[in-house]
C-alpha atoms as a PDB file:
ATOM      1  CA  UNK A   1      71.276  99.813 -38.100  1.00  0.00           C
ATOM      2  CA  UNK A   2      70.583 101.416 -34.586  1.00  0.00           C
ATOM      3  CA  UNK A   3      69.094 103.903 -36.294  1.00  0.00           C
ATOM      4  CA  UNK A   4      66.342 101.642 -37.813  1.00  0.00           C
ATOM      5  CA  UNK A   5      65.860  99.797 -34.463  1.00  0.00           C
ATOM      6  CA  UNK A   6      64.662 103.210 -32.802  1.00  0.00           C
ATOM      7  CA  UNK A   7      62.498 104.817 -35.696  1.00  0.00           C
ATOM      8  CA  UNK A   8      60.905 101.171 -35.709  1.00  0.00           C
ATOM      9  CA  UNK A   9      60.461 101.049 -32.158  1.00  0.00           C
ATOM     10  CA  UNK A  10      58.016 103.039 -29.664  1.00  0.00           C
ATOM     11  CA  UNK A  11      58.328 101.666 -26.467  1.00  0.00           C
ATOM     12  CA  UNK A  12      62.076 101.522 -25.242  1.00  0.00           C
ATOM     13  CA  UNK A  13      63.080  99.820 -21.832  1.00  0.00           C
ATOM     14  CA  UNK A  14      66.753 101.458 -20.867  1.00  0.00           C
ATOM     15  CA  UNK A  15      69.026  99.876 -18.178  1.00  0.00           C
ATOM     16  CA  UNK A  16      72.048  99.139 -16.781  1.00  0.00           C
ATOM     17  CA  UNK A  17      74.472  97.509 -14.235  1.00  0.00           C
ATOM     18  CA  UNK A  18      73.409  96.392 -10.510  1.00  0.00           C
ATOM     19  CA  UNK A  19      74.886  99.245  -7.821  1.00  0.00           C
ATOM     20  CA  UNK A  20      75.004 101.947 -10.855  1.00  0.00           C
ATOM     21  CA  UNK A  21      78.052 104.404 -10.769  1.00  0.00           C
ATOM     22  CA  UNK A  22      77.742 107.821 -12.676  1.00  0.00           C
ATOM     23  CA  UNK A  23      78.458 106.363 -15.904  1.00  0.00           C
ATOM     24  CA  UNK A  24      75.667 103.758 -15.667  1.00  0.00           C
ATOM     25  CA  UNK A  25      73.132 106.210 -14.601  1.00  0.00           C
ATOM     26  CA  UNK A  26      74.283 109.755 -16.979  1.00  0.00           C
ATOM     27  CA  UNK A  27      74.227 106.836 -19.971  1.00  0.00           C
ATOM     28  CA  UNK A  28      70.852 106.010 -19.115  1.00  0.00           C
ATOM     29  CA  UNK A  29      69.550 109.325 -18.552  1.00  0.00           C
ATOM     30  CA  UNK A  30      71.071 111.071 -21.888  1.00  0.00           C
ATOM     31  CA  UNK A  31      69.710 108.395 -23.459  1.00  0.00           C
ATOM     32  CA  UNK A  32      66.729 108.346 -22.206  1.00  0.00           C
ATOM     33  CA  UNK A  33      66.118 111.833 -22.858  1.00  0.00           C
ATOM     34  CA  UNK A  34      67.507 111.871 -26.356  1.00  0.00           C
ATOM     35  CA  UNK A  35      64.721 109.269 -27.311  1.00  0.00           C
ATOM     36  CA  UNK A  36      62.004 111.269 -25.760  1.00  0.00           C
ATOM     37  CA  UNK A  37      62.567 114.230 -27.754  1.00  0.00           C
ATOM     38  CA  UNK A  38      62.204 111.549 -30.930  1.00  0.00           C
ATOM     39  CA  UNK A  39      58.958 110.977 -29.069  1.00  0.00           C
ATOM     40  CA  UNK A  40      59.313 107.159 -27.809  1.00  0.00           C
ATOM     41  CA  UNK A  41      57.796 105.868 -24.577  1.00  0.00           C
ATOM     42  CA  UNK A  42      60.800 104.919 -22.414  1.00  0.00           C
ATOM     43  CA  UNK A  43      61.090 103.045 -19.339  1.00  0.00           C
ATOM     44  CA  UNK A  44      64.195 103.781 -17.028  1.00  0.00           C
ATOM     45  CA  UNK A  45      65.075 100.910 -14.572  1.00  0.00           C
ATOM     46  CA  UNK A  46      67.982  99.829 -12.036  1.00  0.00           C
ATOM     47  CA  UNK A  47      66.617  97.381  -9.324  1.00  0.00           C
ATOM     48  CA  UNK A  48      69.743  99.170  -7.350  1.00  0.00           C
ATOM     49  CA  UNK A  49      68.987 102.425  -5.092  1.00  0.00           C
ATOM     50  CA  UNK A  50      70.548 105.388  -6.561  1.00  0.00           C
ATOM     51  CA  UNK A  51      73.714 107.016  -4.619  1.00  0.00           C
ATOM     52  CA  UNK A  52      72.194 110.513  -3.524  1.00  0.00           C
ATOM     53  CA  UNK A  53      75.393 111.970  -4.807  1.00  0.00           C
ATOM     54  CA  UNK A  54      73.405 111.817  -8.235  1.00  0.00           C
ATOM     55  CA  UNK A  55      70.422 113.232  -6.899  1.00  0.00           C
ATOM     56  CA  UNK A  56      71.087 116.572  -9.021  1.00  0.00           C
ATOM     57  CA  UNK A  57      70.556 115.096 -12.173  1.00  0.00           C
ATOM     58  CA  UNK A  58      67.964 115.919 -14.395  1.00  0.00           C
ATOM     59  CA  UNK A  59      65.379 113.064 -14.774  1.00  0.00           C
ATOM     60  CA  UNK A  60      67.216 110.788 -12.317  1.00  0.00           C
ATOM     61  CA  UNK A  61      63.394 110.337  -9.653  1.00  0.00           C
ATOM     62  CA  UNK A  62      62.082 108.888 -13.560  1.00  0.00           C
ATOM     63  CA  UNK A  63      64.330 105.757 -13.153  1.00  0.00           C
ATOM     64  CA  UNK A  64      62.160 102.992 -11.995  1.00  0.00           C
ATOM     65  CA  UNK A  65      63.241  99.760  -9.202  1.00  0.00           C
ATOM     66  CA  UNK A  66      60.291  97.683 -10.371  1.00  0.00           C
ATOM     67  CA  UNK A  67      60.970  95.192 -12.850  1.00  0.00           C
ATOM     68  CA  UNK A  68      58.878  95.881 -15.902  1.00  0.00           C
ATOM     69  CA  UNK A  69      56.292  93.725 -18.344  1.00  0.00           C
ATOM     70  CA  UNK A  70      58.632  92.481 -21.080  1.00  0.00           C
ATOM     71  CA  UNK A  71      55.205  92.823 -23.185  1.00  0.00           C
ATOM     72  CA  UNK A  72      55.438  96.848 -22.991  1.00  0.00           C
ATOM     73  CA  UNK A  73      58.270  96.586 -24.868  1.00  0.00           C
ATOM     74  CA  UNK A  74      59.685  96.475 -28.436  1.00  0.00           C
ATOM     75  CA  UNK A  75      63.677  97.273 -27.621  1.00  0.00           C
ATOM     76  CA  UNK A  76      65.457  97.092 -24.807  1.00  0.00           C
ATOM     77  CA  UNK A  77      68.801  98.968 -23.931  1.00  0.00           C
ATOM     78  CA  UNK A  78      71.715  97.934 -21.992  1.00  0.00           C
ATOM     79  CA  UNK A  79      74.046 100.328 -20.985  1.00  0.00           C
ATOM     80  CA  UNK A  80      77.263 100.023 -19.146  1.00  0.00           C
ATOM     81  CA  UNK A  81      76.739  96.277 -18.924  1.00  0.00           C
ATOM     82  CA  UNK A  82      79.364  94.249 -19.661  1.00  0.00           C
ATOM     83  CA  UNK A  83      76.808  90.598 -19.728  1.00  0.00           C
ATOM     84  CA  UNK A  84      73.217  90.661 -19.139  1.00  0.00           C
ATOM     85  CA  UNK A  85      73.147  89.145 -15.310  1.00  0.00           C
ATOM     86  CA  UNK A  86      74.769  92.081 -14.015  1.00  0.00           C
ATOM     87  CA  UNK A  87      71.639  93.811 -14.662  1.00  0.00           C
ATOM     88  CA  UNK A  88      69.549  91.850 -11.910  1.00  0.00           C
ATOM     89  CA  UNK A  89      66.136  90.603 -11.774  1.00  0.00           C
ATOM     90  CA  UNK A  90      65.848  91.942 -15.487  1.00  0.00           C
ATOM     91  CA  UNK A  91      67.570  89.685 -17.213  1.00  0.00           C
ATOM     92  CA  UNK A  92      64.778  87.328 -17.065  1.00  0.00           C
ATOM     93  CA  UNK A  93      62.598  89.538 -19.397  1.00  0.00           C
ATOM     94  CA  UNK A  94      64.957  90.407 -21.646  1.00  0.00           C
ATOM     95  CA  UNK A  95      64.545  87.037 -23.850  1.00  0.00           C
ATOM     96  CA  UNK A  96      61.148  88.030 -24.500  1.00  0.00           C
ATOM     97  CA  UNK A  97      62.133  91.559 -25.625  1.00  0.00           C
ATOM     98  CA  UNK A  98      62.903  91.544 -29.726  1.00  0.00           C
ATOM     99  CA  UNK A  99      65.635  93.871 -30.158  1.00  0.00           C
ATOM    100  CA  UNK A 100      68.607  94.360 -27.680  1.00  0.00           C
ATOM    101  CA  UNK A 101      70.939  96.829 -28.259  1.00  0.00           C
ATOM    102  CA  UNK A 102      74.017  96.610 -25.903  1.00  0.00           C
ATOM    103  CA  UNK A 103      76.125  99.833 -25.931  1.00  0.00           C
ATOM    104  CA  UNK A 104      79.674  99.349 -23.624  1.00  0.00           C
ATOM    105  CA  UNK A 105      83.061 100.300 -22.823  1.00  0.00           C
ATOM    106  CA  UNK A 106      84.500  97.366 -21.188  1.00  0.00           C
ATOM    107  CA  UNK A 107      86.416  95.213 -23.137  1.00  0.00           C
ATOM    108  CA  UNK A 108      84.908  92.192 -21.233  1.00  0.00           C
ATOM    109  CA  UNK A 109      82.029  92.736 -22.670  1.00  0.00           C
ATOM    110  CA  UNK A 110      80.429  89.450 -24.190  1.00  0.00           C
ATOM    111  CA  UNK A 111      78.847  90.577 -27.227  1.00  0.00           C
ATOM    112  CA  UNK A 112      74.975  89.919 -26.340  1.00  0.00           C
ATOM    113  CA  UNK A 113      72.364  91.509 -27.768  1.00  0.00           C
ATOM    114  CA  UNK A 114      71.205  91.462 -31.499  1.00  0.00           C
ATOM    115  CA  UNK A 115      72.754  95.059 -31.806  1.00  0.00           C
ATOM    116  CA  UNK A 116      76.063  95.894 -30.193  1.00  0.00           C
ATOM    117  CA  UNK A 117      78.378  99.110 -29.589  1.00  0.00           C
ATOM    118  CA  UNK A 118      81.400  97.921 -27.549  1.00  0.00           C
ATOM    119  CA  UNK A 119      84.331 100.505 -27.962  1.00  0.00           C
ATOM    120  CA  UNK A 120      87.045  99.748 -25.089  1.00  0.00           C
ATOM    121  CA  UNK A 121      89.212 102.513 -26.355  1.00  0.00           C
ATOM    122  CA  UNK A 122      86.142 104.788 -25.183  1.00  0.00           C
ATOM    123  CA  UNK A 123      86.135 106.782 -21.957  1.00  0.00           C
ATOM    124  CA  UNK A 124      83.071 105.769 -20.632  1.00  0.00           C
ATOM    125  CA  UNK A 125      79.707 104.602 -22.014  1.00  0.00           C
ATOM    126  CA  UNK A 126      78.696 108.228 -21.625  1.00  0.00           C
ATOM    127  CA  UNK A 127      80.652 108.940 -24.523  1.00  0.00           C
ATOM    128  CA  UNK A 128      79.419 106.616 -26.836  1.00  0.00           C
ATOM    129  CA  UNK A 129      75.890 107.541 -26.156  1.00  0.00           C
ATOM    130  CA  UNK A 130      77.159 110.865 -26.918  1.00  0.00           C
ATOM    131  CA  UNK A 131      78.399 109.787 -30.392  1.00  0.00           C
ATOM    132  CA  UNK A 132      75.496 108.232 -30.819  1.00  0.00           C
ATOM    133  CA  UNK A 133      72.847 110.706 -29.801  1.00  0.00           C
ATOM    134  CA  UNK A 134      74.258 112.753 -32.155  1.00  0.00           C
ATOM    135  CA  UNK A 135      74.347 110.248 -35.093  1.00  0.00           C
ATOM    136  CA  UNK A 136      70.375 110.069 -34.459  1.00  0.00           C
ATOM    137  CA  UNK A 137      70.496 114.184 -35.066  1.00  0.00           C
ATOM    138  CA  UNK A 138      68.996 114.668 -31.727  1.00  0.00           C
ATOM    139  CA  UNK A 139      69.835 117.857 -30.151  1.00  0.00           C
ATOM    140  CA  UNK A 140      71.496 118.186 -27.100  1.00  0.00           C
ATOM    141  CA  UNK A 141      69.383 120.123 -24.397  1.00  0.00           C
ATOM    142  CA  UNK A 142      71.266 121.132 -20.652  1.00  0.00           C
ATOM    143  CA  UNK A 143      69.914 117.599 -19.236  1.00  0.00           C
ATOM    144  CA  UNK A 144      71.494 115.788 -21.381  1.00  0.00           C
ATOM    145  CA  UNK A 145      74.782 117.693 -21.477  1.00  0.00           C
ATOM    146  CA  UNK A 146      74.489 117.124 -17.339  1.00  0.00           C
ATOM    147  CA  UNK A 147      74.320 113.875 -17.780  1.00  0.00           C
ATOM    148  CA  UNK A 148      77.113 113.297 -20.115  1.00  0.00           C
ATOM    149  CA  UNK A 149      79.156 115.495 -18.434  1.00  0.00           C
ATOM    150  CA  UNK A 150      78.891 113.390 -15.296  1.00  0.00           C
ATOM    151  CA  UNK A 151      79.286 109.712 -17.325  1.00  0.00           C
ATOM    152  CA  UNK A 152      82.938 110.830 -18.323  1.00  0.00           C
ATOM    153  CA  UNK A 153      83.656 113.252 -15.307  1.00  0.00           C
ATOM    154  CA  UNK A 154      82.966 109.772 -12.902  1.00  0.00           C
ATOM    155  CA  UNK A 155      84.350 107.428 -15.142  1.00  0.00           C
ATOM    156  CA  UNK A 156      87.744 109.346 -15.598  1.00  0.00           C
ATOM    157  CA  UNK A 157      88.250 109.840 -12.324  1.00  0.00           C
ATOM    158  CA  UNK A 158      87.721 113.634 -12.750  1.00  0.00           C
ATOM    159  CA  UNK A 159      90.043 112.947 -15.758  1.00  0.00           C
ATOM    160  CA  UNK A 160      92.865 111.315 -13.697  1.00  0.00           C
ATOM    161  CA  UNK A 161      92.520 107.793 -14.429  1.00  0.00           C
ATOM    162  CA  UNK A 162      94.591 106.455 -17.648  1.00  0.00           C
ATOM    163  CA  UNK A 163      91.390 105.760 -19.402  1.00  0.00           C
ATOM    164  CA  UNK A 164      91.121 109.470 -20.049  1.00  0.00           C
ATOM    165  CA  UNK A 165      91.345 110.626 -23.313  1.00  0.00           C
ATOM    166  CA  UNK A 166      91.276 113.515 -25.733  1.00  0.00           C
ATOM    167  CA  UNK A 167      87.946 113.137 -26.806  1.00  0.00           C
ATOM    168  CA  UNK A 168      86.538 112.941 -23.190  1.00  0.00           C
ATOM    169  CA  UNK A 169      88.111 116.939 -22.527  1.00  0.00           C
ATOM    170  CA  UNK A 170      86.260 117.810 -26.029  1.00  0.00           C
ATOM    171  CA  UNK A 171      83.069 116.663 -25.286  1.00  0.00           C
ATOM    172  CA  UNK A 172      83.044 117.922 -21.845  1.00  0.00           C
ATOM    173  CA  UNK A 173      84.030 121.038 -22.980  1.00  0.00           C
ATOM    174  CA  UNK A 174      81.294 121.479 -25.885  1.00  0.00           C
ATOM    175  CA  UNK A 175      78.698 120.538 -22.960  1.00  0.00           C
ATOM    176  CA  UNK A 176      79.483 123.504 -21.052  1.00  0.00           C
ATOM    177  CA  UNK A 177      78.083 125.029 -23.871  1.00  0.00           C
ATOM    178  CA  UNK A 178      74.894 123.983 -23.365  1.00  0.00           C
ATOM    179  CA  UNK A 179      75.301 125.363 -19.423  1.00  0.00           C
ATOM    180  CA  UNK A 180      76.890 122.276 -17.375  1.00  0.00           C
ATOM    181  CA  UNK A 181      78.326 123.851 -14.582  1.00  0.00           C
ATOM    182  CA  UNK A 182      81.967 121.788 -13.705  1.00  0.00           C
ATOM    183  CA  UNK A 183      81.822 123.389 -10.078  1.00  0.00           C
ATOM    184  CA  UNK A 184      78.550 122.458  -9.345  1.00  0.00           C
ATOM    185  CA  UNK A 185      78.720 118.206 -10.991  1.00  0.00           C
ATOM    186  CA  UNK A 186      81.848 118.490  -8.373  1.00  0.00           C
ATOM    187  CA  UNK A 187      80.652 120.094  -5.030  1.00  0.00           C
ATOM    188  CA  UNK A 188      77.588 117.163  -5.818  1.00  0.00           C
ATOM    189  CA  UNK A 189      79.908 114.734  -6.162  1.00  0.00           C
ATOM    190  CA  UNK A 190      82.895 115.096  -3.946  1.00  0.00           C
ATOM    191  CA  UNK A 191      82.106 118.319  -1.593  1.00  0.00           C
ATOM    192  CA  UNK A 192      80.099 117.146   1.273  1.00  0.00           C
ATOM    193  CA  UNK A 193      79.788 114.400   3.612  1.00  0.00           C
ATOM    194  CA  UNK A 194      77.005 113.405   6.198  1.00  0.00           C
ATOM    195  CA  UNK A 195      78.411 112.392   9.717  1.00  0.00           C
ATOM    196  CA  UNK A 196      77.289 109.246   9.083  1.00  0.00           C
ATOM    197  CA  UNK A 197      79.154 108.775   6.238  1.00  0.00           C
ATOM    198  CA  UNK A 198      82.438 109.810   7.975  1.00  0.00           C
ATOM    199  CA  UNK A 199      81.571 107.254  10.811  1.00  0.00           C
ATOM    200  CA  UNK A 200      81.519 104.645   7.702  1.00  0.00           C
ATOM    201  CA  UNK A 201      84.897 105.491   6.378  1.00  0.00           C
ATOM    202  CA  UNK A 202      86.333 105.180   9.554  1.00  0.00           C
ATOM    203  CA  UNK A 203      85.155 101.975   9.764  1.00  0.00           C
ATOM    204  CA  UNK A 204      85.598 100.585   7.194  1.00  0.00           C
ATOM    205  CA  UNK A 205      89.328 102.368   7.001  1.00  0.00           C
ATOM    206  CA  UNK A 206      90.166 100.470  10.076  1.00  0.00           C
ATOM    207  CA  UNK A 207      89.146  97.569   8.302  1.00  0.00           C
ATOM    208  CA  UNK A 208      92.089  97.616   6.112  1.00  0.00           C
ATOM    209  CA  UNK A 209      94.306  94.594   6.416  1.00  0.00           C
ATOM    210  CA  UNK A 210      98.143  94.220   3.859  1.00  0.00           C
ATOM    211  CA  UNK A 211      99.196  91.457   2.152  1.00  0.00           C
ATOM    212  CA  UNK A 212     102.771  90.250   3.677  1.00  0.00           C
ATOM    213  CA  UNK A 213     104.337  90.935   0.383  1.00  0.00           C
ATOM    214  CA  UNK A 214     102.548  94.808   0.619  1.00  0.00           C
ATOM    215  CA  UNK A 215     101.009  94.443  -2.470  1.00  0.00           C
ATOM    216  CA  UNK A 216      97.923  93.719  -2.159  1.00  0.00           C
ATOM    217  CA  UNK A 217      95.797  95.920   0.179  1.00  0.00           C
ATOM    218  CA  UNK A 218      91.856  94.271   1.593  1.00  0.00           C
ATOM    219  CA  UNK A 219      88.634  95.967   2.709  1.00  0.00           C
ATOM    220  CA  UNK A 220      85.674  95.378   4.469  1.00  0.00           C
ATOM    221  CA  UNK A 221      82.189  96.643   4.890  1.00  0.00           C
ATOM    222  CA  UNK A 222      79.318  94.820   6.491  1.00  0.00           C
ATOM    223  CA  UNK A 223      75.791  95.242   6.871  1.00  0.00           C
ATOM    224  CA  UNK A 224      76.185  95.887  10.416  1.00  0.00           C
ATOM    225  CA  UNK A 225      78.563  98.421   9.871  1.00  0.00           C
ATOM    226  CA  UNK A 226      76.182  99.993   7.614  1.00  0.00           C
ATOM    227  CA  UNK A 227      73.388  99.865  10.724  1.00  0.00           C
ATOM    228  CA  UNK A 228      75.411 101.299  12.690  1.00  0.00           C
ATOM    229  CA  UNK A 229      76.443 104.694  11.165  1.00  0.00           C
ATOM    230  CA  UNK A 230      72.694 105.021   9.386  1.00  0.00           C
ATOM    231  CA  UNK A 231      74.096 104.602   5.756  1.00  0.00           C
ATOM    232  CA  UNK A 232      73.756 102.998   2.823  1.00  0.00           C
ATOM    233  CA  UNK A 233      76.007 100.947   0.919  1.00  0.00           C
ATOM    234  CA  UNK A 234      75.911 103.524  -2.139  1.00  0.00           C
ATOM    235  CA  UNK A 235      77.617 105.778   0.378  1.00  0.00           C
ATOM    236  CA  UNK A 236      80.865 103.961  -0.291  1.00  0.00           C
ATOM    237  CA  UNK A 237      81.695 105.206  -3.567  1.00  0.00           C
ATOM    238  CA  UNK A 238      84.884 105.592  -4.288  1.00  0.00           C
ATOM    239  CA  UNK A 239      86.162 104.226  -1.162  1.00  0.00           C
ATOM    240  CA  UNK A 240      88.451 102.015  -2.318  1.00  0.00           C
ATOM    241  CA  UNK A 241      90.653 104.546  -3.566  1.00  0.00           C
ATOM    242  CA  UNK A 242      92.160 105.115   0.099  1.00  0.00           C
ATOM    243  CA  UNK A 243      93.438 101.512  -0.565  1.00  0.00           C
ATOM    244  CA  UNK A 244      94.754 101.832  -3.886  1.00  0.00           C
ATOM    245  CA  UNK A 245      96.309 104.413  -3.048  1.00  0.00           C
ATOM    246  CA  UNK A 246      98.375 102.734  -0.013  1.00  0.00           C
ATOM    247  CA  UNK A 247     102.416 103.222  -0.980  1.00  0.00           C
ATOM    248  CA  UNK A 248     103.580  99.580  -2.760  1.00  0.00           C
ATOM    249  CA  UNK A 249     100.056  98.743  -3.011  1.00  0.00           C
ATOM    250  CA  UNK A 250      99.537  97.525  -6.403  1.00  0.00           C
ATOM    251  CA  UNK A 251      95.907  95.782  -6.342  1.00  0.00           C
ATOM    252  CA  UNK A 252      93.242  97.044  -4.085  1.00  0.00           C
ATOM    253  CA  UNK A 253      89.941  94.917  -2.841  1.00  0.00           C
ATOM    254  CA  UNK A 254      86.341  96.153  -1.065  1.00  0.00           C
ATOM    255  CA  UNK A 255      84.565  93.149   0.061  1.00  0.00           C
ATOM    256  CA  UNK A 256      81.013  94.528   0.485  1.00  0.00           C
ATOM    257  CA  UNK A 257      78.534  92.216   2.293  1.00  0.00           C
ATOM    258  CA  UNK A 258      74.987  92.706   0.364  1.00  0.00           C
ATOM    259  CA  UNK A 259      71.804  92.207   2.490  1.00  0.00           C
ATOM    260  CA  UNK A 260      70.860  88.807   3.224  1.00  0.00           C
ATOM    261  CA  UNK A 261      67.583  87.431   1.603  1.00  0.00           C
ATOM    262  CA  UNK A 262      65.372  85.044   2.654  1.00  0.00           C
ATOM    263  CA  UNK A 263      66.196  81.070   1.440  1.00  0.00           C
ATOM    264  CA  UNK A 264      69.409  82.129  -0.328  1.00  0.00           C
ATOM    265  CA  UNK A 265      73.263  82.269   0.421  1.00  0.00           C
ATOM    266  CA  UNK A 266      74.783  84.906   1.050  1.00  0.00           C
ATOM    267  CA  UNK A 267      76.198  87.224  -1.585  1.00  0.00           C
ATOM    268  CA  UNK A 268      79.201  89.574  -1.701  1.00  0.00           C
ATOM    269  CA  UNK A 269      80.625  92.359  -4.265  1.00  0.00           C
ATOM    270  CA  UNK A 270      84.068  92.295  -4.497  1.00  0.00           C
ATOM    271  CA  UNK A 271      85.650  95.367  -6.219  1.00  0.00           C
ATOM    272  CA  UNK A 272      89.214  95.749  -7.308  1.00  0.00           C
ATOM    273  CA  UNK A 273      91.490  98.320  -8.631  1.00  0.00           C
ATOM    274  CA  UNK A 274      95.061  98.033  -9.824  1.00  0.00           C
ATOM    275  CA  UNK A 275      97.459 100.684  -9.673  1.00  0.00           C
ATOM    276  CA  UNK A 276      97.985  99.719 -13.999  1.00  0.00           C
ATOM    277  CA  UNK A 277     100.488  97.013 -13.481  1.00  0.00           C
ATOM    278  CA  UNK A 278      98.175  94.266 -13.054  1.00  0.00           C
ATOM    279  CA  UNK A 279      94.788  93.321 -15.411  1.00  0.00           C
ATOM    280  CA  UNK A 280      92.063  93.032 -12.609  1.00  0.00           C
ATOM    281  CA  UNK A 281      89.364  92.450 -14.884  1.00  0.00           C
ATOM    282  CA  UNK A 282      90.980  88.973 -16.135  1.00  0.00           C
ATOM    283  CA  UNK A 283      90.444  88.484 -12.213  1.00  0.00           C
ATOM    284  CA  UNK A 284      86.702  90.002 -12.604  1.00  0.00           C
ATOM    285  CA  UNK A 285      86.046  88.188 -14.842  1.00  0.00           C
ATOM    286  CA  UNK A 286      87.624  84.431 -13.700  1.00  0.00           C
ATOM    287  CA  UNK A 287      84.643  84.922 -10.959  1.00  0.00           C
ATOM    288  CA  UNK A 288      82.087  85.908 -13.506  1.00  0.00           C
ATOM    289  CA  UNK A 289      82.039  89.942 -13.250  1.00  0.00           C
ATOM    290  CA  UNK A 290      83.918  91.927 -15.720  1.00  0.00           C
ATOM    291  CA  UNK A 291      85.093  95.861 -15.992  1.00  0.00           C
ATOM    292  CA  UNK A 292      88.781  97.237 -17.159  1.00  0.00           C
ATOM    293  CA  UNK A 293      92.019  96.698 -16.442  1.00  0.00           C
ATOM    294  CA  UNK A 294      92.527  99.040 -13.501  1.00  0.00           C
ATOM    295  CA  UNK A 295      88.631  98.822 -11.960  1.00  0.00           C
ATOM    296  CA  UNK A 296      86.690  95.592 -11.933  1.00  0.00           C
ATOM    297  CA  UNK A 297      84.624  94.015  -9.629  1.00  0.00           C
ATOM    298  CA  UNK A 298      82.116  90.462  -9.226  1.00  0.00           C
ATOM    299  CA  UNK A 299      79.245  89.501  -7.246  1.00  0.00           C
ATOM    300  CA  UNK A 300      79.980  85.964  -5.263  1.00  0.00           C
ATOM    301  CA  UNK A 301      78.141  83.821  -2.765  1.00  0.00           C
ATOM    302  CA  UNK A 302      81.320  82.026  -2.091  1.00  0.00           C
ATOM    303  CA  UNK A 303      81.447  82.281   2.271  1.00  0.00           C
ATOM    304  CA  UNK A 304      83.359  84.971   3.610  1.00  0.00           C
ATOM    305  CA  UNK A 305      86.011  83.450   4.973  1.00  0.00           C
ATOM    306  CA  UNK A 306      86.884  81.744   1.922  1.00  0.00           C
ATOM    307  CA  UNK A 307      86.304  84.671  -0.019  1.00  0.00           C
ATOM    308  CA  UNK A 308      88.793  86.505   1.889  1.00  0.00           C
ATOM    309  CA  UNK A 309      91.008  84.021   1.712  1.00  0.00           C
ATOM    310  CA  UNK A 310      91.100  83.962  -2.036  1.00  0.00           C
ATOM    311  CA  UNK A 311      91.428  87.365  -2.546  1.00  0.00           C
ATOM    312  CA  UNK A 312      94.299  87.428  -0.550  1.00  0.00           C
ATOM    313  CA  UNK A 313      95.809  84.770  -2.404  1.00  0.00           C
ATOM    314  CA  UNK A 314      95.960  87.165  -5.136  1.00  0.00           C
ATOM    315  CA  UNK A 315      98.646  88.730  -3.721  1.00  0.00           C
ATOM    316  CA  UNK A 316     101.149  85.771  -4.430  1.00  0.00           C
ATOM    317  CA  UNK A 317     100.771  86.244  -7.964  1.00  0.00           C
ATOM    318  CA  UNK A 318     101.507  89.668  -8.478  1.00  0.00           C
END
């Protein structure tokens, strides 16, 4: 059925999640390639700036923040996505696109789109589009191995997080066969730092406040804090680990203050991880996000203190 969508289809608009991790982004750009080489006119876009972390990969200065003409296009893609509003100002067009295909690992995923590929059991969404890049007969090429590499590489945790699997070693392997180089994905991803960025973990380390029962561990980064230590807020990633992490910790929250815009409330992201003993994303998704049961996150304009409060609260029932 997929199949049919794309050979009937020439101009393809591919997206994904708001604040895109390496899953979000290697999806879209295997993808994205994959259908070029079957000759299609495709249109990248994530209204989110991309962490520079992912600045190696192949293709990634072709994904676009402007929000497209829904007449360009005859399919759009969703990648990564678990419901349509956490793609941003482009879920407006997407009614008046004819064929959605929505192609996802989380099992919150609410079954949109008039085509769907939701596997939970996968790895990432990286693998899937592997699967199905391969089901189209499209040949992989070193940009999209890179890219695939780094959707299951990220997602996995560099293969420590439970959602690891066999199949996400064996197609990692096969794409250093087409050159992916695992030293150089990691020294991108993990092996420097600006002095900026150091300035922002400290801060937002000392941020760190425990729950009275020590299982629940908060975080906090604000605009200002961003200001003041010339970053960005993609230069958080993975940041929340050093609270997971915490010894009796069992649920970890980043409160991240987004930029304030003109005539409307405030909004946060709230991301959680669980150390496995507790199902964040029924939490996600109680405030209208989604993810999996150990990562998860939502967007809220409920005021901070409030905000805080709540997640807090969360501690008392675990």
């Amino acid at each position: 059925m997929v199949k049919t969508i794309f050979d009937k289809s020439q101009n393809i608009l591919i997206t994904s999640h708001l604040h895109p991790d390496g899953d979000a982004l290697g999806s879209m750009l295997a993808l994205g390639r994959a259908l070029e080489k079957k000759g299609k006119n495709i249109y990248l876009y994530n209204e989110s700036c991309i962490p520079k972390i992912f600045s190696f990969l192949p293709g990634i200065e072709k994904i676009n923040r402007g929000v497209p003409d829904h007449s360009k296009f005859d399919t759009a893609v969703i990648l990564d996505c678990s419901e349509t509003g956490r793609t941003g100002k482009c879920k407006r067009i997407l009614k008046n696109i004819p064929e959605i295909i929505n192609i996802d690992h989380h099992r919150t995923n609410t079954n949109f789109g008039t085509f769907k590929i939701v596997e939970p059991k996968a790895s990432a969404t990286a693998e899937i589009v592997y699967r199905l890049i391969k089901d189209l007969g499209i040949e992989i090429c070193n940009e999209i191995a890179y890219s695939i590499y780094t959707g299951i590489f990220t997602d996995t945790g560099s293969f420590r997080f439970s959602n690891t699997n066999a199949e996400a070693f064996s197609i990692c392997r096969e794409m250093l066969d087409y050159g992916v180089s695992p030293h150089k994905v990691a020294q991108q991803i993990y092996g420097s730092y600006s002095l900026g960025r150091i300035k922002l973990i400290n801060m937002v380390l000392d941020s760190i406040e425990i729950s009275d029962n020590k299982k629940m561990s908060l975080m906090i980064l604000t605009q200002n804090m961003l200001k003041q230590t010339d970053t960005k807020r993609e230069d958080v990633s993975e940041l929340i680990n050093y609270a997971e992490h915490i010894e009796d910790v069992k649920v970890a929250a980043l409160i991240k203050e987004g930029e304030k815009e003109k005539n409307k409330d405030q909004c946060y992201h709230v991301s959680l991880r669980s150390d496995g003993t507790i199902d964040v994303s029924k939490i996600a998704f109680s405030y209208g996000g989604g993810g999996h049961e150990t990562a998860a996150g939502f967007s809220t304009t409920i005021p901070f203190p409030e905000l805080k409060k709540e997640i807090m609260a969360i501690a008392d029932r675990i």
